[in-house]
C-alpha atoms as a PDB file:
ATOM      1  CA  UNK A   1       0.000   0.000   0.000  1.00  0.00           C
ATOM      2  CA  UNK A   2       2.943   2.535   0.706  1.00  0.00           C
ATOM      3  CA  UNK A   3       4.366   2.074  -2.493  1.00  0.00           C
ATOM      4  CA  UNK A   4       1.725   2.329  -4.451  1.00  0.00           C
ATOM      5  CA  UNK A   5       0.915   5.839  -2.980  1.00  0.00           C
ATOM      6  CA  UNK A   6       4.680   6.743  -3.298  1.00  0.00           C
ATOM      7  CA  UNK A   7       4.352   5.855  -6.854  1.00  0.00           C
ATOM      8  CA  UNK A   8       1.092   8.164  -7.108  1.00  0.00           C
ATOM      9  CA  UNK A   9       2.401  10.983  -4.895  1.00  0.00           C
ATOM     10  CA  UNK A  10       5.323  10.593  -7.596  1.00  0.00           C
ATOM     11  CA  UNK A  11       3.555  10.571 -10.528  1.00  0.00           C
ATOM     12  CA  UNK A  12       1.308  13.182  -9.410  1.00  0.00           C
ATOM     13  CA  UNK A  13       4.001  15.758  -8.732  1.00  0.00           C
ATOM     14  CA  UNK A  14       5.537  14.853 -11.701  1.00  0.00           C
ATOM     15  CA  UNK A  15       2.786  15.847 -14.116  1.00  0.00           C
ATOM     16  CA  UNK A  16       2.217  18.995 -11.646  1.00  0.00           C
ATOM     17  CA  UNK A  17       6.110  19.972 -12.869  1.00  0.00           C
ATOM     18  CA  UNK A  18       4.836  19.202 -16.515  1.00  0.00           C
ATOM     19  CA  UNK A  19       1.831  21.833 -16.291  1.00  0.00           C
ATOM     20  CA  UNK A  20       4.193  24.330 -14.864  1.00  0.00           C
ATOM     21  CA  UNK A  21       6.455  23.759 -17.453  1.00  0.00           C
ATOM     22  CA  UNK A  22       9.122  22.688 -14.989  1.00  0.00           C
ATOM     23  CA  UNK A  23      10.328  20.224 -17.340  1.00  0.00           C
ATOM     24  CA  UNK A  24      14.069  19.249 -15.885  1.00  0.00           C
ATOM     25  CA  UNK A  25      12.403  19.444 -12.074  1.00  0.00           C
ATOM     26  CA  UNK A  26      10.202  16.950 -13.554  1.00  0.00           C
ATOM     27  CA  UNK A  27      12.771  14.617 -15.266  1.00  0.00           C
ATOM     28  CA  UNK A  28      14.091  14.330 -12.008  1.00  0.00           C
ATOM     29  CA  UNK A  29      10.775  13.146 -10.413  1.00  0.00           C
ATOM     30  CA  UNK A  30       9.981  10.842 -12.933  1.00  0.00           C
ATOM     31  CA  UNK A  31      13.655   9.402 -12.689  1.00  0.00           C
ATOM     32  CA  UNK A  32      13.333   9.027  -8.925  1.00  0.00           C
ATOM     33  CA  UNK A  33       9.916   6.679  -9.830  1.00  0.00           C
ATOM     34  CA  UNK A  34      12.068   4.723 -12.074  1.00  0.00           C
ATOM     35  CA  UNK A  35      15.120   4.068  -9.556  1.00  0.00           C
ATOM     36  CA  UNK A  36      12.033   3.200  -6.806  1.00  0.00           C
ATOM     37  CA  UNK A  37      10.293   1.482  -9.159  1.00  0.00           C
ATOM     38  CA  UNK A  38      12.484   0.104 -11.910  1.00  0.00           C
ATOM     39  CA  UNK A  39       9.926  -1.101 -14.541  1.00  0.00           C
ATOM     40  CA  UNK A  40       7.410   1.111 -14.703  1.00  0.00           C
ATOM     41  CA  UNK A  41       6.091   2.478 -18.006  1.00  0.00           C
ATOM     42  CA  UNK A  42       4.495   5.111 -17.160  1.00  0.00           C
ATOM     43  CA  UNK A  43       7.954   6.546 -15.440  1.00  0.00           C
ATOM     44  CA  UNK A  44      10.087   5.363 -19.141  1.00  0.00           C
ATOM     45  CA  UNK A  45       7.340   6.837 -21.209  1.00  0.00           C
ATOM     46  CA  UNK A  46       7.556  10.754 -19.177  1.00  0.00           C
ATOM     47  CA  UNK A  47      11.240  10.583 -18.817  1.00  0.00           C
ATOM     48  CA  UNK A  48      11.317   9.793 -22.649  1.00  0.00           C
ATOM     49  CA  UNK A  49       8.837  12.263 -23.386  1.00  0.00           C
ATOM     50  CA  UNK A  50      10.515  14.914 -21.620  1.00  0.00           C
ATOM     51  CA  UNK A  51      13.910  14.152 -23.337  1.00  0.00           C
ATOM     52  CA  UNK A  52      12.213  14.434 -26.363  1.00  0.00           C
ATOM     53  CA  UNK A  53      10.708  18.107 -25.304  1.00  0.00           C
ATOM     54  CA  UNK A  54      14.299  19.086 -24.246  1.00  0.00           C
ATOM     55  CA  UNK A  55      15.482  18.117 -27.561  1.00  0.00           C
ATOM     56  CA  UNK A  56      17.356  15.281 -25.992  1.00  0.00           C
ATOM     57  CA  UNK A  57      15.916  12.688 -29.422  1.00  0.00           C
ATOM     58  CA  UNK A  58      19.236  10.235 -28.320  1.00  0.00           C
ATOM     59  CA  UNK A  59      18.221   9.971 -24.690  1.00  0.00           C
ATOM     60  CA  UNK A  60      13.995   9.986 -25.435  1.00  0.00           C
ATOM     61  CA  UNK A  61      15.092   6.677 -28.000  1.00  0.00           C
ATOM     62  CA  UNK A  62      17.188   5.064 -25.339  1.00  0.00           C
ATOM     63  CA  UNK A  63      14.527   4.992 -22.821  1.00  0.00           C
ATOM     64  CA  UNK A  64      11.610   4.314 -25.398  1.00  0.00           C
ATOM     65  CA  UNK A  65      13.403   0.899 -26.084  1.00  0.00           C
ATOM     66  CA  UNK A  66      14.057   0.292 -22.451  1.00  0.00           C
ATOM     67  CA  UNK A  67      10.234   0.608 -22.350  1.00  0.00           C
ATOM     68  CA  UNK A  68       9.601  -1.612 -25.313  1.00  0.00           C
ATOM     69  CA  UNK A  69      11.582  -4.651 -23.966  1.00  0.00           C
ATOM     70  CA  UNK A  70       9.824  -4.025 -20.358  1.00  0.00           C
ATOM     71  CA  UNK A  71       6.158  -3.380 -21.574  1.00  0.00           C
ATOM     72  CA  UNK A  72       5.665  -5.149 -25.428  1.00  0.00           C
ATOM     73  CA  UNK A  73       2.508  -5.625 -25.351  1.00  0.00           C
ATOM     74  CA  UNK A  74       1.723  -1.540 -26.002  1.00  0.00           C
ATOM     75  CA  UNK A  75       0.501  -0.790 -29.329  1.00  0.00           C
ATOM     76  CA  UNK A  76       1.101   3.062 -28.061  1.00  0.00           C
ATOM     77  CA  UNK A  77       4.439   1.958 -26.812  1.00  0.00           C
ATOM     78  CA  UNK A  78       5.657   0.801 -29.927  1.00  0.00           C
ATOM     79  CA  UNK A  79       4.383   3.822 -31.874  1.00  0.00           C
ATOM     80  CA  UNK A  80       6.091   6.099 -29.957  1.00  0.00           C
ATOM     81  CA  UNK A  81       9.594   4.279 -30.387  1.00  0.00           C
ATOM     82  CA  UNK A  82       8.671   3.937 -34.026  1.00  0.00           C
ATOM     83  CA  UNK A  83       7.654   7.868 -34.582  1.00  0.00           C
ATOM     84  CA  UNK A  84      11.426   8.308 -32.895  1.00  0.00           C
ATOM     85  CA  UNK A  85      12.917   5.976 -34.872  1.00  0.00           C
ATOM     86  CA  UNK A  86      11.673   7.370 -37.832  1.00  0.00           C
ATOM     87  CA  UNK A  87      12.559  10.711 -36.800  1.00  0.00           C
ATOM     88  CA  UNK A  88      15.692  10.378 -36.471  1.00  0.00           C
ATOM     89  CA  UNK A  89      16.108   8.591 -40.314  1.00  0.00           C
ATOM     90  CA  UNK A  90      16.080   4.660 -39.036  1.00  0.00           C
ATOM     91  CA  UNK A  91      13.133   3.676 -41.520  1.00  0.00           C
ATOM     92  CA  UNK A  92      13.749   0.037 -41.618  1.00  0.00           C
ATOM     93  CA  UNK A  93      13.276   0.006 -37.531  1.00  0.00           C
ATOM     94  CA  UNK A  94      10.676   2.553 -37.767  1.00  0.00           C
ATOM     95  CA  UNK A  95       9.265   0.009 -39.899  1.00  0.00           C
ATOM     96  CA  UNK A  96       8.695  -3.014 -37.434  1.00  0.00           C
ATOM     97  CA  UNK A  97       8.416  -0.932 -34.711  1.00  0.00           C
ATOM     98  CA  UNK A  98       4.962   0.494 -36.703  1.00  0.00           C
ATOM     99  CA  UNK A  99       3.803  -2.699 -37.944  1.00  0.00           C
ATOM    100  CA  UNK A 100       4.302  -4.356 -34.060  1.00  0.00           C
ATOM    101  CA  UNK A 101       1.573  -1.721 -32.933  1.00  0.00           C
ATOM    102  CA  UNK A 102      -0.427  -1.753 -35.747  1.00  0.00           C
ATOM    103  CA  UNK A 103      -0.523  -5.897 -35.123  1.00  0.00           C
ATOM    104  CA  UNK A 104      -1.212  -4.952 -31.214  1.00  0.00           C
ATOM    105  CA  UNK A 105      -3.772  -2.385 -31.525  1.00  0.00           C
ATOM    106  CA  UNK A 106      -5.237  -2.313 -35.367  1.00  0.00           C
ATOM    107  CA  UNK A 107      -7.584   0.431 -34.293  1.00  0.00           C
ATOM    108  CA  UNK A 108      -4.468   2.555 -34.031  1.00  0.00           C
ATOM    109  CA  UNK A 109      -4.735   5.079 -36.787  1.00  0.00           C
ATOM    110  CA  UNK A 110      -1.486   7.145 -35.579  1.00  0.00           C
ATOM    111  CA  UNK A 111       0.543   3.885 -35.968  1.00  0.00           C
ATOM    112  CA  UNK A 112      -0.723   2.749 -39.596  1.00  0.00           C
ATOM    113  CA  UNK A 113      -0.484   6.980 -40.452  1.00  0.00           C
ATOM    114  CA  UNK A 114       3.407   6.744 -39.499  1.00  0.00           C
ATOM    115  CA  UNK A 115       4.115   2.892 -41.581  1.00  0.00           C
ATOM    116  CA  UNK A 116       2.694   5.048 -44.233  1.00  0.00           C
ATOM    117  CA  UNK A 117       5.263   7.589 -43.934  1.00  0.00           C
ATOM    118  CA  UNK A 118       8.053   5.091 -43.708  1.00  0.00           C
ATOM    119  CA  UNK A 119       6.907   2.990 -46.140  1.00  0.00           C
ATOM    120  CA  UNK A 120       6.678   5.896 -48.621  1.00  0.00           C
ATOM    121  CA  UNK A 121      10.395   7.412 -47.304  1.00  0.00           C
ATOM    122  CA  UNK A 122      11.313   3.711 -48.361  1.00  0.00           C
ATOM    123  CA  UNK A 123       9.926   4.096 -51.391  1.00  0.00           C
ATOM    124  CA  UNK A 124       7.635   0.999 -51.043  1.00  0.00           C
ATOM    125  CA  UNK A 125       4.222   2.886 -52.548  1.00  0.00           C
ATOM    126  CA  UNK A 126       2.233  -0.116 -52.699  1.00  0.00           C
ATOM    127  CA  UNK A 127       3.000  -1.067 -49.416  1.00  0.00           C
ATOM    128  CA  UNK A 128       2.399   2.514 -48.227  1.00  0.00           C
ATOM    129  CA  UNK A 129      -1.066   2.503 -50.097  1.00  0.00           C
ATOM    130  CA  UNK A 130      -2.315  -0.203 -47.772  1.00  0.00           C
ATOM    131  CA  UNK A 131      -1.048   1.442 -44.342  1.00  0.00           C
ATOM    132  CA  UNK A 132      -2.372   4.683 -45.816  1.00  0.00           C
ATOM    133  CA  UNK A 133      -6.045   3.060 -46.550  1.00  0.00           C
ATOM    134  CA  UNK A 134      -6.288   1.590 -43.060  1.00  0.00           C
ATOM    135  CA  UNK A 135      -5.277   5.307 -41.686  1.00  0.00           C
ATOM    136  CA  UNK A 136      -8.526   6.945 -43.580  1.00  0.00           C
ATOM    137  CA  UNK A 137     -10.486   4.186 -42.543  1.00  0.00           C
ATOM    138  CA  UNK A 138      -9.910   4.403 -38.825  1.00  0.00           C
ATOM    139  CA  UNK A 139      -9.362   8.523 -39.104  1.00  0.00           C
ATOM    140  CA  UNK A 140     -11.831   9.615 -42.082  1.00  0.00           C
ATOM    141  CA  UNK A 141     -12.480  13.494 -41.441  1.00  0.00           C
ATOM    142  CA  UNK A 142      -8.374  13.984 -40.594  1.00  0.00           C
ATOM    143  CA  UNK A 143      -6.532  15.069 -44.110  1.00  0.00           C
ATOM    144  CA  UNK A 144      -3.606  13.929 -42.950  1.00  0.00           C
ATOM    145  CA  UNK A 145      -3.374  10.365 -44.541  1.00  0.00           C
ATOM    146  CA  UNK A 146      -5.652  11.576 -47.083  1.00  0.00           C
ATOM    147  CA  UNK A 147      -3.205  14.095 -48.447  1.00  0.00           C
ATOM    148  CA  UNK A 148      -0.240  11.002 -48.007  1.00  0.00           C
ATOM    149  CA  UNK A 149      -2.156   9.036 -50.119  1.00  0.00           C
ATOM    150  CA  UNK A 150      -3.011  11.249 -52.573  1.00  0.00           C
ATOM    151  CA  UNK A 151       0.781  12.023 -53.517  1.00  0.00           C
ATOM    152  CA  UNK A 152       1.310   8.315 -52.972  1.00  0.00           C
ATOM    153  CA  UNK A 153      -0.811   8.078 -56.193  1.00  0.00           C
ATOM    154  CA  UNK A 154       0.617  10.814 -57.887  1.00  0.00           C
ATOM    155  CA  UNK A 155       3.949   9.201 -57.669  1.00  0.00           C
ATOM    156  CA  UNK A 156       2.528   5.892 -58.645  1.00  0.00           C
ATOM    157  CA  UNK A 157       1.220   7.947 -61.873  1.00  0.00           C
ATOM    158  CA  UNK A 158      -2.374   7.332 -60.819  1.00  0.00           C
ATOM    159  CA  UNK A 159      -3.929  10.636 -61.301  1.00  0.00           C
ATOM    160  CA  UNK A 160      -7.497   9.371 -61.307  1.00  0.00           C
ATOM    161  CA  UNK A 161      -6.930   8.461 -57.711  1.00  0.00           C
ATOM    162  CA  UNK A 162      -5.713  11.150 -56.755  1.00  0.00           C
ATOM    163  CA  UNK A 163      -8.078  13.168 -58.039  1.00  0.00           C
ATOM    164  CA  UNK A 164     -11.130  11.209 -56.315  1.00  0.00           C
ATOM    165  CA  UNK A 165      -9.184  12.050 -52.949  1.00  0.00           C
ATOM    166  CA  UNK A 166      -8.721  15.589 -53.987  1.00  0.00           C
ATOM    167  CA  UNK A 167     -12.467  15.942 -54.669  1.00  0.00           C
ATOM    168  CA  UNK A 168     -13.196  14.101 -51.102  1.00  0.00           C
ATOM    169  CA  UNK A 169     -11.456  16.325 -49.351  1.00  0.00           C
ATOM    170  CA  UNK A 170     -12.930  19.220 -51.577  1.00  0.00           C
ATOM    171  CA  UNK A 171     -16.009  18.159 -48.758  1.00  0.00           C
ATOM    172  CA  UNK A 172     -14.483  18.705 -45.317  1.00  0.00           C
ATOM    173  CA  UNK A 173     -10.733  20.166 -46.165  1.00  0.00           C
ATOM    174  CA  UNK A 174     -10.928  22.856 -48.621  1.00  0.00           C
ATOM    175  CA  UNK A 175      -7.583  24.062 -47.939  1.00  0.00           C
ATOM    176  CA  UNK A 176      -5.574  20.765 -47.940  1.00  0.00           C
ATOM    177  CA  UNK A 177      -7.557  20.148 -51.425  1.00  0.00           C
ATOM    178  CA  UNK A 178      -6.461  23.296 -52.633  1.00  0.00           C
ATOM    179  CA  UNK A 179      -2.826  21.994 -51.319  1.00  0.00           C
ATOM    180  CA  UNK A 180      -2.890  19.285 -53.326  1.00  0.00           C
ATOM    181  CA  UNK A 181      -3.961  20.686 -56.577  1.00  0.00           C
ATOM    182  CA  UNK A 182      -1.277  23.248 -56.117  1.00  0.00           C
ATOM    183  CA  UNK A 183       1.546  20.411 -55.759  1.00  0.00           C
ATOM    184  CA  UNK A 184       0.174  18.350 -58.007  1.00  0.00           C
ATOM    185  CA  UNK A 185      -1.146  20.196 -60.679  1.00  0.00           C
ATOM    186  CA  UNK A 186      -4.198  18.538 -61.104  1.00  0.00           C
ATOM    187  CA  UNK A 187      -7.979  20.438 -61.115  1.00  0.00           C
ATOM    188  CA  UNK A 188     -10.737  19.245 -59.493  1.00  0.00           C
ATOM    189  CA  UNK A 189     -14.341  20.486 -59.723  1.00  0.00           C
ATOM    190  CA  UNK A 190     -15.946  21.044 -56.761  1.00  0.00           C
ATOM    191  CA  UNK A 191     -18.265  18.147 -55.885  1.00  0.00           C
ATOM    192  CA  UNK A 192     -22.071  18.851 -56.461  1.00  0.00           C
END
Protein backbone atom coordinates (compact mmCIF):
# COMPACT_ATOMS: atom_id res chain seq x y z
CA UNK A 1 0.00 0.00 0.00
CA UNK A 2 2.94 2.53 0.71
CA UNK A 3 4.37 2.07 -2.49
CA UNK A 4 1.72 2.33 -4.45
CA UNK A 5 0.92 5.84 -2.98
CA UNK A 6 4.68 6.74 -3.30
CA UNK A 7 4.35 5.85 -6.85
CA UNK A 8 1.09 8.16 -7.11
CA UNK A 9 2.40 10.98 -4.90
CA UNK A 10 5.32 10.59 -7.60
CA UNK A 11 3.55 10.57 -10.53
CA UNK A 12 1.31 13.18 -9.41
CA UNK A 13 4.00 15.76 -8.73
CA UNK A 14 5.54 14.85 -11.70
CA UNK A 15 2.79 15.85 -14.12
CA UNK A 16 2.22 19.00 -11.65
CA UNK A 17 6.11 19.97 -12.87
CA UNK A 18 4.84 19.20 -16.52
CA UNK A 19 1.83 21.83 -16.29
CA UNK A 20 4.19 24.33 -14.86
CA UNK A 21 6.46 23.76 -17.45
CA UNK A 22 9.12 22.69 -14.99
CA UNK A 23 10.33 20.22 -17.34
CA UNK A 24 14.07 19.25 -15.89
CA UNK A 25 12.40 19.44 -12.07
CA UNK A 26 10.20 16.95 -13.55
CA UNK A 27 12.77 14.62 -15.27
CA UNK A 28 14.09 14.33 -12.01
CA UNK A 29 10.78 13.15 -10.41
CA UNK A 30 9.98 10.84 -12.93
CA UNK A 31 13.65 9.40 -12.69
CA UNK A 32 13.33 9.03 -8.92
CA UNK A 33 9.92 6.68 -9.83
CA UNK A 34 12.07 4.72 -12.07
CA UNK A 35 15.12 4.07 -9.56
CA UNK A 36 12.03 3.20 -6.81
CA UNK A 37 10.29 1.48 -9.16
CA UNK A 38 12.48 0.10 -11.91
CA UNK A 39 9.93 -1.10 -14.54
CA UNK A 40 7.41 1.11 -14.70
CA UNK A 41 6.09 2.48 -18.01
CA UNK A 42 4.49 5.11 -17.16
CA UNK A 43 7.95 6.55 -15.44
CA UNK A 44 10.09 5.36 -19.14
CA UNK A 45 7.34 6.84 -21.21
CA UNK A 46 7.56 10.75 -19.18
CA UNK A 47 11.24 10.58 -18.82
CA UNK A 48 11.32 9.79 -22.65
CA UNK A 49 8.84 12.26 -23.39
CA UNK A 50 10.51 14.91 -21.62
CA UNK A 51 13.91 14.15 -23.34
CA UNK A 52 12.21 14.43 -26.36
CA UNK A 53 10.71 18.11 -25.30
CA UNK A 54 14.30 19.09 -24.25
CA UNK A 55 15.48 18.12 -27.56
CA UNK A 56 17.36 15.28 -25.99
CA UNK A 57 15.92 12.69 -29.42
CA UNK A 58 19.24 10.23 -28.32
CA UNK A 59 18.22 9.97 -24.69
CA UNK A 60 14.00 9.99 -25.44
CA UNK A 61 15.09 6.68 -28.00
CA UNK A 62 17.19 5.06 -25.34
CA UNK A 63 14.53 4.99 -22.82
CA UNK A 64 11.61 4.31 -25.40
CA UNK A 65 13.40 0.90 -26.08
CA UNK A 66 14.06 0.29 -22.45
CA UNK A 67 10.23 0.61 -22.35
CA UNK A 68 9.60 -1.61 -25.31
CA UNK A 69 11.58 -4.65 -23.97
CA UNK A 70 9.82 -4.03 -20.36
CA UNK A 71 6.16 -3.38 -21.57
CA UNK A 72 5.66 -5.15 -25.43
CA UNK A 73 2.51 -5.63 -25.35
CA UNK A 74 1.72 -1.54 -26.00
CA UNK A 75 0.50 -0.79 -29.33
CA UNK A 76 1.10 3.06 -28.06
CA UNK A 77 4.44 1.96 -26.81
CA UNK A 78 5.66 0.80 -29.93
CA UNK A 79 4.38 3.82 -31.87
CA UNK A 80 6.09 6.10 -29.96
CA UNK A 81 9.59 4.28 -30.39
CA UNK A 82 8.67 3.94 -34.03
CA UNK A 83 7.65 7.87 -34.58
CA UNK A 84 11.43 8.31 -32.90
CA UNK A 85 12.92 5.98 -34.87
CA UNK A 86 11.67 7.37 -37.83
CA UNK A 87 12.56 10.71 -36.80
CA UNK A 88 15.69 10.38 -36.47
CA UNK A 89 16.11 8.59 -40.31
CA UNK A 90 16.08 4.66 -39.04
CA UNK A 91 13.13 3.68 -41.52
CA UNK A 92 13.75 0.04 -41.62
CA UNK A 93 13.28 0.01 -37.53
CA UNK A 94 10.68 2.55 -37.77
CA UNK A 95 9.27 0.01 -39.90
CA UNK A 96 8.70 -3.01 -37.43
CA UNK A 97 8.42 -0.93 -34.71
CA UNK A 98 4.96 0.49 -36.70
CA UNK A 99 3.80 -2.70 -37.94
CA UNK A 100 4.30 -4.36 -34.06
CA UNK A 101 1.57 -1.72 -32.93
CA UNK A 102 -0.43 -1.75 -35.75
CA UNK A 103 -0.52 -5.90 -35.12
CA UNK A 104 -1.21 -4.95 -31.21
CA UNK A 105 -3.77 -2.38 -31.52
CA UNK A 106 -5.24 -2.31 -35.37
CA UNK A 107 -7.58 0.43 -34.29
CA UNK A 108 -4.47 2.56 -34.03
CA UNK A 109 -4.74 5.08 -36.79
CA UNK A 110 -1.49 7.14 -35.58
CA UNK A 111 0.54 3.88 -35.97
CA UNK A 112 -0.72 2.75 -39.60
CA UNK A 113 -0.48 6.98 -40.45
CA UNK A 114 3.41 6.74 -39.50
CA UNK A 115 4.11 2.89 -41.58
CA UNK A 116 2.69 5.05 -44.23
CA UNK A 117 5.26 7.59 -43.93
CA UNK A 118 8.05 5.09 -43.71
CA UNK A 119 6.91 2.99 -46.14
CA UNK A 120 6.68 5.90 -48.62
CA UNK A 121 10.40 7.41 -47.30
CA UNK A 122 11.31 3.71 -48.36
CA UNK A 123 9.93 4.10 -51.39
CA UNK A 124 7.64 1.00 -51.04
CA UNK A 125 4.22 2.89 -52.55
CA UNK A 126 2.23 -0.12 -52.70
CA UNK A 127 3.00 -1.07 -49.42
CA UNK A 128 2.40 2.51 -48.23
CA UNK A 129 -1.07 2.50 -50.10
CA UNK A 130 -2.32 -0.20 -47.77
CA UNK A 131 -1.05 1.44 -44.34
CA UNK A 132 -2.37 4.68 -45.82
CA UNK A 133 -6.04 3.06 -46.55
CA UNK A 134 -6.29 1.59 -43.06
CA UNK A 135 -5.28 5.31 -41.69
CA UNK A 136 -8.53 6.95 -43.58
CA UNK A 137 -10.49 4.19 -42.54
CA UNK A 138 -9.91 4.40 -38.83
CA UNK A 139 -9.36 8.52 -39.10
CA UNK A 140 -11.83 9.61 -42.08
CA UNK A 141 -12.48 13.49 -41.44
CA UNK A 142 -8.37 13.98 -40.59
CA UNK A 143 -6.53 15.07 -44.11
CA UNK A 144 -3.61 13.93 -42.95
CA UNK A 145 -3.37 10.37 -44.54
CA UNK A 146 -5.65 11.58 -47.08
CA UNK A 147 -3.20 14.09 -48.45
CA UNK A 148 -0.24 11.00 -48.01
CA UNK A 149 -2.16 9.04 -50.12
CA UNK A 150 -3.01 11.25 -52.57
CA UNK A 151 0.78 12.02 -53.52
CA UNK A 152 1.31 8.31 -52.97
CA UNK A 153 -0.81 8.08 -56.19
CA UNK A 154 0.62 10.81 -57.89
CA UNK A 155 3.95 9.20 -57.67
CA UNK A 156 2.53 5.89 -58.65
CA UNK A 157 1.22 7.95 -61.87
CA UNK A 158 -2.37 7.33 -60.82
CA UNK A 159 -3.93 10.64 -61.30
CA UNK A 160 -7.50 9.37 -61.31
CA UNK A 161 -6.93 8.46 -57.71
CA UNK A 162 -5.71 11.15 -56.75
CA UNK A 163 -8.08 13.17 -58.04
CA UNK A 164 -11.13 11.21 -56.31
CA UNK A 165 -9.18 12.05 -52.95
CA UNK A 166 -8.72 15.59 -53.99
CA UNK A 167 -12.47 15.94 -54.67
CA UNK A 168 -13.20 14.10 -51.10
CA UNK A 169 -11.46 16.32 -49.35
CA UNK A 170 -12.93 19.22 -51.58
CA UNK A 171 -16.01 18.16 -48.76
CA UNK A 172 -14.48 18.70 -45.32
CA UNK A 173 -10.73 20.17 -46.16
CA UNK A 174 -10.93 22.86 -48.62
CA UNK A 175 -7.58 24.06 -47.94
CA UNK A 176 -5.57 20.77 -47.94
CA UNK A 177 -7.56 20.15 -51.43
CA UNK A 178 -6.46 23.30 -52.63
CA UNK A 179 -2.83 21.99 -51.32
CA UNK A 180 -2.89 19.28 -53.33
CA UNK A 181 -3.96 20.69 -56.58
CA UNK A 182 -1.28 23.25 -56.12
CA UNK A 183 1.55 20.41 -55.76
CA UNK A 184 0.17 18.35 -58.01
CA UNK A 185 -1.15 20.20 -60.68
CA UNK A 186 -4.20 18.54 -61.10
CA UNK A 187 -7.98 20.44 -61.12
CA UNK A 188 -10.74 19.25 -59.49
CA UNK A 189 -14.34 20.49 -59.72
CA UNK A 190 -15.95 21.04 -56.76
CA UNK A 191 -18.27 18.15 -55.88
CA UNK A 192 -22.07 18.85 -56.46
Amino acid sequence: MMQMIRRLTLKWQGMGLLVLGQRRQALRVFETMLAEFPTDAYAMSSIAHVHAQEGDRQAALSMLEQLVRVDPRSGAHWFNFGFLLEDLGHYDKAESAFRQATQLDPKLDRAWYGLGLVLIRLRRFDEAVTALKQNTQLQPMSPYGWYQLARVHVDRHEPDEAVKIIRHLKGFEPKVAAQLERETGLRVAQPS
